[in-house]
C-alpha atoms as a PDB file:
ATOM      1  CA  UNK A   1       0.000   0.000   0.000  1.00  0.00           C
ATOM      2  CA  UNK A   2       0.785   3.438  -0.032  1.00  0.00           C
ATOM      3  CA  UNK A   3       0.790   5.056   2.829  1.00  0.00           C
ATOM      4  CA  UNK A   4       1.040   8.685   4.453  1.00  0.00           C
ATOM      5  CA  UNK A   5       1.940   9.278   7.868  1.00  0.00           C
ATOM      6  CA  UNK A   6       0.647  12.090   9.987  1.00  0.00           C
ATOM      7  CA  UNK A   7       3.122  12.588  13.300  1.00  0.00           C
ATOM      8  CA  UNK A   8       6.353  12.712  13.740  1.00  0.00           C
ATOM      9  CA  UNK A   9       6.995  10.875  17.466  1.00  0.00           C
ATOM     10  CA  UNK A  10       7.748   7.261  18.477  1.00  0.00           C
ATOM     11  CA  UNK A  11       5.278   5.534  17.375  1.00  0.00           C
ATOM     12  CA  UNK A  12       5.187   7.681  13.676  1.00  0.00           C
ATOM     13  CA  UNK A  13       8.928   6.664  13.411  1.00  0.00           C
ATOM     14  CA  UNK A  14       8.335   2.897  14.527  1.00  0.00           C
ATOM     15  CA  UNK A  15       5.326   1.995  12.610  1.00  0.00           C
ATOM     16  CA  UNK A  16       7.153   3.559   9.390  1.00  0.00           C
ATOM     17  CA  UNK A  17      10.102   1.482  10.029  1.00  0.00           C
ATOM     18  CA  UNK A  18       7.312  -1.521   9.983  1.00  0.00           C
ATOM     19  CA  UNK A  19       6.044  -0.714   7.285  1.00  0.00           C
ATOM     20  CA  UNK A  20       8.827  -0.204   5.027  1.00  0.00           C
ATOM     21  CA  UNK A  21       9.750  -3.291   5.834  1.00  0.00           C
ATOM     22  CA  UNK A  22       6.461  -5.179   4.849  1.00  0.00           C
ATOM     23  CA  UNK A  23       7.027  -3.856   1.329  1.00  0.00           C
ATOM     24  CA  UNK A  24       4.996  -0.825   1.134  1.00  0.00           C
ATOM     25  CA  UNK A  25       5.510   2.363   0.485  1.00  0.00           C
ATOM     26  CA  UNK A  26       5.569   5.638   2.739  1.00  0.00           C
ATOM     27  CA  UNK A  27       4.656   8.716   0.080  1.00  0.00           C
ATOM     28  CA  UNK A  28       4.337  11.565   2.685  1.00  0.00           C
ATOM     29  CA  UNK A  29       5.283  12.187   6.539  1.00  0.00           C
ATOM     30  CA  UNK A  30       3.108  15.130   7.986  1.00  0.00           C
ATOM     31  CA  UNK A  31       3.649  17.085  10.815  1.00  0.00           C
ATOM     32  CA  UNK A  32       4.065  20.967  12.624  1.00  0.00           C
ATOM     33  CA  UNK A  33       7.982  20.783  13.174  1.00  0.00           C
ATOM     34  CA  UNK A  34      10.425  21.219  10.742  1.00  0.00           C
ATOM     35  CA  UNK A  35      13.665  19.562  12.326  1.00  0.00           C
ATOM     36  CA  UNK A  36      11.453  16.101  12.787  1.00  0.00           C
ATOM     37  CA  UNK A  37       9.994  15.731   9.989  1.00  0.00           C
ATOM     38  CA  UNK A  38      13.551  16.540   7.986  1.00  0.00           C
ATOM     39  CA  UNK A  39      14.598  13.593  10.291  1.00  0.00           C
ATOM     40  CA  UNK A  40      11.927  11.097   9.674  1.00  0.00           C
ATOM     41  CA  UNK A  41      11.844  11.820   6.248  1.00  0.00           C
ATOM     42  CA  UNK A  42      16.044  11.118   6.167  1.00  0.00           C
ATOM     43  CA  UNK A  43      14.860   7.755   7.914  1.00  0.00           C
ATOM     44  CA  UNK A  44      11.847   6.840   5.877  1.00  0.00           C
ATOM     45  CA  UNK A  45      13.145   8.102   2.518  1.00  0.00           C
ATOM     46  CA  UNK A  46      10.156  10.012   1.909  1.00  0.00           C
ATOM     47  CA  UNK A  47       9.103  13.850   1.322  1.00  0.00           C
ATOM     48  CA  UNK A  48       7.421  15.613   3.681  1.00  0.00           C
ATOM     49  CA  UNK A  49       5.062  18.514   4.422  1.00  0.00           C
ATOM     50  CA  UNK A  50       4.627  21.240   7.200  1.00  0.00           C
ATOM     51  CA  UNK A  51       0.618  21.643   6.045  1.00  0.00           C
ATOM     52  CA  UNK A  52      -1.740  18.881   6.481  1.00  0.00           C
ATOM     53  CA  UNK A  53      -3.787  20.804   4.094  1.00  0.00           C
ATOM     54  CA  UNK A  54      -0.823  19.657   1.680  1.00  0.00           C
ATOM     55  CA  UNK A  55      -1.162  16.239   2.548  1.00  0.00           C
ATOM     56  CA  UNK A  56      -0.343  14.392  -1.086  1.00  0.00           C
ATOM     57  CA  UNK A  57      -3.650  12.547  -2.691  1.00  0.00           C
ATOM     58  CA  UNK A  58      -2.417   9.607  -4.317  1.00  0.00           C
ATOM     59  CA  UNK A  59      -2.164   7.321  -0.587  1.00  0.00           C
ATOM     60  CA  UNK A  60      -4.122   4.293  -0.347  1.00  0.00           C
ATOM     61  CA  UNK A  61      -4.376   4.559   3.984  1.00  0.00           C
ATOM     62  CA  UNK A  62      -3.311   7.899   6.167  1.00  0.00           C
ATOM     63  CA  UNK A  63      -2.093   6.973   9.467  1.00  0.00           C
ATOM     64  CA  UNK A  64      -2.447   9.778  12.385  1.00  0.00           C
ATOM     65  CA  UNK A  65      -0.032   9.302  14.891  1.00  0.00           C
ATOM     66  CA  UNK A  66      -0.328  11.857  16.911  1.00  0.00           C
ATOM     67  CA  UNK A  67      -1.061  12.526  21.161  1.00  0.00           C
ATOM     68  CA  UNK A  68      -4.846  11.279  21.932  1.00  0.00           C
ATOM     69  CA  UNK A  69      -5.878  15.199  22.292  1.00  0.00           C
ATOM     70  CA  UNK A  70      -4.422  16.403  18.939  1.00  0.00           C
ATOM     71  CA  UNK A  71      -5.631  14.167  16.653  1.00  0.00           C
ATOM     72  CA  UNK A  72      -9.350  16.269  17.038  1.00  0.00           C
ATOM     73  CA  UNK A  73      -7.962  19.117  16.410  1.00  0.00           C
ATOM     74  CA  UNK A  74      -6.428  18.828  12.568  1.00  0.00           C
ATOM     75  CA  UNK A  75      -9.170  16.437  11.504  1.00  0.00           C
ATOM     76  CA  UNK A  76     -10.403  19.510  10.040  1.00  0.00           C
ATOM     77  CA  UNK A  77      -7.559  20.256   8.152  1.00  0.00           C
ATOM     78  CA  UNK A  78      -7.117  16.967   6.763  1.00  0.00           C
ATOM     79  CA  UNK A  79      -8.670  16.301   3.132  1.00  0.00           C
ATOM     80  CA  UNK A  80      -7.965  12.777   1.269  1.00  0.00           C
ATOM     81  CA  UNK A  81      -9.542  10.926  -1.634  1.00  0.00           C
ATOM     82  CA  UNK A  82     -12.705   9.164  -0.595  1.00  0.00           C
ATOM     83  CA  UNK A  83     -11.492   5.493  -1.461  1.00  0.00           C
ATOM     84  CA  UNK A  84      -8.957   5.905   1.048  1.00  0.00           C
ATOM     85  CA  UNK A  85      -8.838   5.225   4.464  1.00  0.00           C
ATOM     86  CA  UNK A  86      -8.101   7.660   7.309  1.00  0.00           C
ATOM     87  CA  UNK A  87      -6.797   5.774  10.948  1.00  0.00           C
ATOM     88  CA  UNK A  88      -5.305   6.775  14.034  1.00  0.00           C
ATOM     89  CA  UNK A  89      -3.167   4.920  16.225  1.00  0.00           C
ATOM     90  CA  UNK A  90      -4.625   5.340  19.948  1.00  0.00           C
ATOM     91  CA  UNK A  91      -6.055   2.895  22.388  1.00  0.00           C
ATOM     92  CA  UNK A  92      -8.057   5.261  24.249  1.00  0.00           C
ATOM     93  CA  UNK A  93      -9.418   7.623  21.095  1.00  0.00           C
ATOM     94  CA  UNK A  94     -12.952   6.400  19.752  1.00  0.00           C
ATOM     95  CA  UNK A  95     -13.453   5.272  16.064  1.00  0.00           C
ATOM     96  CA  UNK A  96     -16.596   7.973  16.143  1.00  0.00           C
ATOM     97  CA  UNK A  97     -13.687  10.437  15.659  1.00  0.00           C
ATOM     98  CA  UNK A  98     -14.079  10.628  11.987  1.00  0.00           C
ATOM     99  CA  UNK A  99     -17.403  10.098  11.831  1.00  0.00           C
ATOM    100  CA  UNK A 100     -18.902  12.807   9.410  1.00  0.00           C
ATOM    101  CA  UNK A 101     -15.451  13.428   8.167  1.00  0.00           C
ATOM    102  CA  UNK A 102     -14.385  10.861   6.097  1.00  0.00           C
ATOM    103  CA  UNK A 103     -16.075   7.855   4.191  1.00  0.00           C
ATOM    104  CA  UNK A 104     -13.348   5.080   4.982  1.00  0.00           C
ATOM    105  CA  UNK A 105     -12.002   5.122   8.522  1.00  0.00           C
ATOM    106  CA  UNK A 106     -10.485   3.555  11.404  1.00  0.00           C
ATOM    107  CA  UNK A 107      -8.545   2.216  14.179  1.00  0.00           C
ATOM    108  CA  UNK A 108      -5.245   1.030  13.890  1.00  0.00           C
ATOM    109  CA  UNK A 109      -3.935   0.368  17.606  1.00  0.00           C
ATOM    110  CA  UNK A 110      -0.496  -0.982  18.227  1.00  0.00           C
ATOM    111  CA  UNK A 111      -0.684  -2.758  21.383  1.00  0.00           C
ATOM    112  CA  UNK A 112       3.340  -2.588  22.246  1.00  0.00           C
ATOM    113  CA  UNK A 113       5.826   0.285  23.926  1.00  0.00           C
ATOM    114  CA  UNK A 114       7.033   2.061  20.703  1.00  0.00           C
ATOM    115  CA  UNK A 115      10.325   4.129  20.943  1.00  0.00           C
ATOM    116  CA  UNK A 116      12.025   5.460  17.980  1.00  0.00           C
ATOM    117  CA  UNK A 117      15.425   5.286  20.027  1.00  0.00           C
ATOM    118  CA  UNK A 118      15.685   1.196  19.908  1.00  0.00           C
ATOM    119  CA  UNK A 119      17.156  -0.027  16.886  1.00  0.00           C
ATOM    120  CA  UNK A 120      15.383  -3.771  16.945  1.00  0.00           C
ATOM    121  CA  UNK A 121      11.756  -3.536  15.409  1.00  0.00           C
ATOM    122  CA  UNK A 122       9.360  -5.260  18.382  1.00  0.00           C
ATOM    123  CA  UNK A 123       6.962  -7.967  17.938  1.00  0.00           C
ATOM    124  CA  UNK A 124       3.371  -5.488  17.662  1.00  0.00           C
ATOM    125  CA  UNK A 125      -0.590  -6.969  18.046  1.00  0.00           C
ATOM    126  CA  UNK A 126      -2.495  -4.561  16.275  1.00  0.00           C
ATOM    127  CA  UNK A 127      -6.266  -4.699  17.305  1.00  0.00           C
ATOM    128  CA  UNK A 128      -8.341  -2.494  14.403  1.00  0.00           C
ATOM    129  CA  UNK A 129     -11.912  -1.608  14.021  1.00  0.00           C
ATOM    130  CA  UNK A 130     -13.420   0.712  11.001  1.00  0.00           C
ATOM    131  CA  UNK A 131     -16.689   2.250  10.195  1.00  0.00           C
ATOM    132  CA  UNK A 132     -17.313  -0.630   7.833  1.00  0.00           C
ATOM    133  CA  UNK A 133     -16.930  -4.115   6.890  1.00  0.00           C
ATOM    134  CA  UNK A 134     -14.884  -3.768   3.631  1.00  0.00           C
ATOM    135  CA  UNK A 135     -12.852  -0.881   5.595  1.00  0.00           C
ATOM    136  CA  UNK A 136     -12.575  -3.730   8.036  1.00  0.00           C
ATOM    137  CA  UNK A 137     -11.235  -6.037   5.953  1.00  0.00           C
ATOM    138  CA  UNK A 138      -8.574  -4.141   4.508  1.00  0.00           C
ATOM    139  CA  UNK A 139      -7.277  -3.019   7.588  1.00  0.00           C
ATOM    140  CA  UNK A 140      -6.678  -6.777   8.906  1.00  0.00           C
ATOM    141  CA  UNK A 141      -5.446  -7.272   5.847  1.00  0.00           C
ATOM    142  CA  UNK A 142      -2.604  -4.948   6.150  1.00  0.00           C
ATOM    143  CA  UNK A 143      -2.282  -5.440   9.216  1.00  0.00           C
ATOM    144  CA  UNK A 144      -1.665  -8.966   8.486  1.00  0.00           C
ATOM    145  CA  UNK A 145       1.126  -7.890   6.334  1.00  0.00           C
ATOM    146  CA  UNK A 146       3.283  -6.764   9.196  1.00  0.00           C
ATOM    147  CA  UNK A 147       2.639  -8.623  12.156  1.00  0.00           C
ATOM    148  CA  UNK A 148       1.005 -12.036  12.984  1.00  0.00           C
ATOM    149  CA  UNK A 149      -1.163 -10.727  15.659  1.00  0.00           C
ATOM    150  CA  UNK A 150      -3.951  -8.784  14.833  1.00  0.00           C
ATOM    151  CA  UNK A 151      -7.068  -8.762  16.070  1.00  0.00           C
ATOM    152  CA  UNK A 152     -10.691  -6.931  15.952  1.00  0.00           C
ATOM    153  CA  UNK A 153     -11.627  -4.534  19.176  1.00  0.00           C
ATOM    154  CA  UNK A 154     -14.166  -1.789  19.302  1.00  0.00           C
ATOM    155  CA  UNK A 155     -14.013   1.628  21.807  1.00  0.00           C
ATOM    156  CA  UNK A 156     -14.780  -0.054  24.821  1.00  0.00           C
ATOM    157  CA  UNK A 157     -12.620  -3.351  24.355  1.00  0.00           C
ATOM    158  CA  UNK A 158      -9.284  -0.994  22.976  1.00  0.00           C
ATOM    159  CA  UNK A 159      -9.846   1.257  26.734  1.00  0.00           C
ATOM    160  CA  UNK A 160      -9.632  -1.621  28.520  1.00  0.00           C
ATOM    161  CA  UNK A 161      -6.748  -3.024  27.048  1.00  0.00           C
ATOM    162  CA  UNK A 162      -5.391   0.702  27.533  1.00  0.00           C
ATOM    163  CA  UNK A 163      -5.848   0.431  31.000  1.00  0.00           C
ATOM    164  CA  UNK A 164      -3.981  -3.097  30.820  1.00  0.00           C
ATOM    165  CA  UNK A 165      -1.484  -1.934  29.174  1.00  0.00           C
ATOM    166  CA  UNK A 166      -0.393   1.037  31.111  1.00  0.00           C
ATOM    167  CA  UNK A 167      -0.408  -1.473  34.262  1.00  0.00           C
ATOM    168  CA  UNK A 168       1.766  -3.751  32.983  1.00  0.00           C
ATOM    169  CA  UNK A 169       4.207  -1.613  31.097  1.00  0.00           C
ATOM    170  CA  UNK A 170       4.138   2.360  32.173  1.00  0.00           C
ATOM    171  CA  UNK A 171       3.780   1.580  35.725  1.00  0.00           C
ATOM    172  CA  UNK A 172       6.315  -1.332  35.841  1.00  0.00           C
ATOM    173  CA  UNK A 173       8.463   0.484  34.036  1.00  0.00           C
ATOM    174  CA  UNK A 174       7.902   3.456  36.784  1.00  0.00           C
ATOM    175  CA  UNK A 175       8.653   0.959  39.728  1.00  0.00           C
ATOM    176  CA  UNK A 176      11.841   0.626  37.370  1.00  0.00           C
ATOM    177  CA  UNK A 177      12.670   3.957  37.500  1.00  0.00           C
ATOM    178  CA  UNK A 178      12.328   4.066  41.463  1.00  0.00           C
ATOM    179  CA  UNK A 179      14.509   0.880  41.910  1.00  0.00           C
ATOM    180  CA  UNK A 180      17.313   2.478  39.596  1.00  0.00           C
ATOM    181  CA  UNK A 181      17.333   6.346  41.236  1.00  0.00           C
ATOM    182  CA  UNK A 182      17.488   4.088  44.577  1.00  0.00           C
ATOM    183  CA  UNK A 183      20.363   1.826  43.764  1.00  0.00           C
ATOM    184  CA  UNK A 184      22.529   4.597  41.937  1.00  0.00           C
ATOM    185  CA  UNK A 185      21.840   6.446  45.478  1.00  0.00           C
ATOM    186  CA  UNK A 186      22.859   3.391  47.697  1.00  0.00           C
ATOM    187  CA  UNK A 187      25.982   2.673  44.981  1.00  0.00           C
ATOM    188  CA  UNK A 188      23.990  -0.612  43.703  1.00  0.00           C
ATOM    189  CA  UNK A 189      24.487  -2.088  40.096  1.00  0.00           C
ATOM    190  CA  UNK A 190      21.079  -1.864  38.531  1.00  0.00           C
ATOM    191  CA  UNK A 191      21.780  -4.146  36.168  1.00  0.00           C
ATOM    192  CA  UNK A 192      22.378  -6.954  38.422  1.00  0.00           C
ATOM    193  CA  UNK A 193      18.201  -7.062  39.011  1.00  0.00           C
ATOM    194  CA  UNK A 194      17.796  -7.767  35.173  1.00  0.00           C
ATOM    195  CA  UNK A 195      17.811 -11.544  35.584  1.00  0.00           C
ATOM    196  CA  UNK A 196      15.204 -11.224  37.541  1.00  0.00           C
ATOM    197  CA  UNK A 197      13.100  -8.849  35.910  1.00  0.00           C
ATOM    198  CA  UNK A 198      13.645 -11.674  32.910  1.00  0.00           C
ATOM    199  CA  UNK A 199      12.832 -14.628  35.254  1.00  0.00           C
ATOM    200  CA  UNK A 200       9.854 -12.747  36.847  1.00  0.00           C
ATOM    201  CA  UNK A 201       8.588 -11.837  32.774  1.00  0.00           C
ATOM    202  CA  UNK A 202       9.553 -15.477  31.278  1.00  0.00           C
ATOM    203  CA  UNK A 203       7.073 -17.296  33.731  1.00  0.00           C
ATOM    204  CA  UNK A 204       4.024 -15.372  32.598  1.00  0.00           C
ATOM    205  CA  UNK A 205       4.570 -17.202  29.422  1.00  0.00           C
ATOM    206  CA  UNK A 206       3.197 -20.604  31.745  1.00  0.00           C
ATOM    207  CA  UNK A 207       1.531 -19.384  35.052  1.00  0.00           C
ATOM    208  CA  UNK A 208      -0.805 -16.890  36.020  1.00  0.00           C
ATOM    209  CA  UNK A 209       0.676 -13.753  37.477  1.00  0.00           C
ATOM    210  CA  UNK A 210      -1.098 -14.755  40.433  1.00  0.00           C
ATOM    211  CA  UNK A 211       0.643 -17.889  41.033  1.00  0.00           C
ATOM    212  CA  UNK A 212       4.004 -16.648  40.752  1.00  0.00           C
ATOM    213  CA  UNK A 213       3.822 -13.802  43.482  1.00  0.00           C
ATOM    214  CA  UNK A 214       6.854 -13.622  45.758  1.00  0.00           C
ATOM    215  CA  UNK A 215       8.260 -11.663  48.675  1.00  0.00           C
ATOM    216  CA  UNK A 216       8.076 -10.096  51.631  1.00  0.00           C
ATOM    217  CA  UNK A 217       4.544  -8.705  51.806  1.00  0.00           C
ATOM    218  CA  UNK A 218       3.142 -12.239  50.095  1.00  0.00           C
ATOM    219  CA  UNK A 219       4.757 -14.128  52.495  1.00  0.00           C
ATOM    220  CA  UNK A 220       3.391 -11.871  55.276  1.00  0.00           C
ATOM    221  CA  UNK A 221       6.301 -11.327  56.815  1.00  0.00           C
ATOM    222  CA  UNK A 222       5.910  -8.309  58.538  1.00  0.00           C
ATOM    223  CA  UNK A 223       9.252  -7.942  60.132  1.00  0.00           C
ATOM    224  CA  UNK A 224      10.941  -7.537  56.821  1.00  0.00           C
ATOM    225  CA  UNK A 225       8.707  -5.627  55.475  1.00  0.00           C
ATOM    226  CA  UNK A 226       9.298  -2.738  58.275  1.00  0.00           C
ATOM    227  CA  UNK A 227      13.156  -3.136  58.142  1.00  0.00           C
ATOM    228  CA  UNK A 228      12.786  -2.352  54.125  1.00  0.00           C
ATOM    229  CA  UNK A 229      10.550   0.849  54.995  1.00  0.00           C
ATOM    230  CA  UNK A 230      12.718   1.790  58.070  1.00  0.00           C
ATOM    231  CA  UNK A 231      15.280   2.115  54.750  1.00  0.00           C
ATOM    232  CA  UNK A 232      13.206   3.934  52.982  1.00  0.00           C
ATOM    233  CA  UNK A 233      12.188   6.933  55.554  1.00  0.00           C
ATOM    234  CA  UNK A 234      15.247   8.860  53.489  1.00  0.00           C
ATOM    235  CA  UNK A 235      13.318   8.183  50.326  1.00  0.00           C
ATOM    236  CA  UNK A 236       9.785   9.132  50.801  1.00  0.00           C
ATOM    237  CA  UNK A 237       7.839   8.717  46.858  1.00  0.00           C
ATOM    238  CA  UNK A 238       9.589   5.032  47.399  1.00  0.00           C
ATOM    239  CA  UNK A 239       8.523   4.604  51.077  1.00  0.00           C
ATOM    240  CA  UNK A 240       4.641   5.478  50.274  1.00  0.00           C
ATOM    241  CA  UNK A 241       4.636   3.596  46.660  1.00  0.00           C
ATOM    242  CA  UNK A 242       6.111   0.225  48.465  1.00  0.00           C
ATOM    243  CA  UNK A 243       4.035   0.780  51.861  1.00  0.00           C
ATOM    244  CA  UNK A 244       0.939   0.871  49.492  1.00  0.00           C
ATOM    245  CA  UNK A 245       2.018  -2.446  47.142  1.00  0.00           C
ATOM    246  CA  UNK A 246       2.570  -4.423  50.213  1.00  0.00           C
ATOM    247  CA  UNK A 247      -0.406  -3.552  51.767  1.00  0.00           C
ATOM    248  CA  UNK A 248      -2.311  -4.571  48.853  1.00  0.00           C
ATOM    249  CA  UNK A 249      -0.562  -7.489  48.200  1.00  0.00           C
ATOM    250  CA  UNK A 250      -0.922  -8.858  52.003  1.00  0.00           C
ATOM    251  CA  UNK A 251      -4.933  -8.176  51.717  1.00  0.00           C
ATOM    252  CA  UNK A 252      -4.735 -10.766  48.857  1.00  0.00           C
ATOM    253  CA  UNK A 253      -6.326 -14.037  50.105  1.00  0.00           C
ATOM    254  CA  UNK A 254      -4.378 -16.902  49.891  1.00  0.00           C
END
């Protein structure tokens, strides 16, 4: 297919990386700065324009990739053939967007952590709904083209996953971020936790996360768990966040 891209962040970058190399063919990146769209043209090897009233004619799907509350706001500007279809990328965004605005349109939600700064293209589910059944169709079908996983979801099904999503990854990745600052502050090597971040990810591929919960806090033991926050006094955002997790993790029946 042909395909335009309107954004110019992670998952604008990612996604055209995918695409490229599924065989098709990125005409156009659109977006409102200058200095990133010279640099995701460089990487897609495509023109691009500062207008999306500019936005070339001859793409078979335009792809918004843009924050959740933007992608309202230059619908208006946005005018493309009427066999082609218009998608964005977000999870929590209705399809009802473009309703009114376009004949052909979409959903075309990446289910994965997209940044631009990784060099490896990740494994992405895409879960796509569209105003129509033939729209439908030929967004699974190119879908299919790039990843393995793809799957139908309306509104209410993509939130939800949303919601999943930001538990597992953006607040993981947040309890990350707290374990690093503390180590680098109590001249600990990060890095040694990775095998168990692996360990604790790998067994999710065969157990329920409920099965495999260790520690302190599941283990009830109480005295450990007030020598840890006796540690933490001199870090308070730590203190309250692992106060609050073990809490809720000892009122979980056993």
């Amino acid at each position: 297919m042909n395909i335009t891209i309107i954004g110019t962040g992670n998952v604008a970058t990612v996604l055209g990386k995918v695409f490229l190399k599924g065989k098709h063919t990125i005409l156009q990146v659109a977006g409102r700065r200058e200095e990133l769209l010279n640099a995701l043209s460089n990487v897609l090897q495509c023109p691009y324009t500062l207008s999306y009233k500019n936005i070339n004619q001859q793409s078979d799907i335009y792809i918004i990739a843009v924050s959740d509350k933007a992608i309202e706001s230059i619908l208006s500007e946005i005018i493309i053939p009427d066999e082609s279809i218009i998608v964005h990328t977000a999870g929590g965004v209705s399809v009802k967007v473009f309703e009114d605005k376009f004949k052909n349109y979409g959903v075309l939600y990446p289910l994965q952590s997209l940044r631009k700064e990784n060099n490896h293209l990740p494994e992405i589910p895409f879960f796509i709904d569209a105003n129509n059944e033939i729209t439908k169709k030929n967004l699974y079908d190119f879908a299919k083209t790039v990843s393995d996983k793809v799957f139908f979801a309306d509104d209410d099904k993509r939130l939800k996953l949303h919601i999943a999503a930001v538990l597992t990854s953006n607040f993981t990745n947040f309890l990350y971020s707290l374990a690093d600052d503390f180590c680098a502050k109590e001249n600990i090597d990060f890095k040694n936790l990775l095998p168990l971040m692996h360990e604790t990810i790998d067994r999710l591929q065969q157990f329920h996360p409920s099965e495999m919960q260790t520690g302190p806090a599941f283990r009830k033991d109480l005295l450990t768990v007030e020598r840890h926050l006796n540690i933490l006094k001199r870090y308070p955002q730590i203190h309250d966040v692992y106060e609050f997790l073990s809490n809720c993790i000892m009122s979980v029946e056993q």
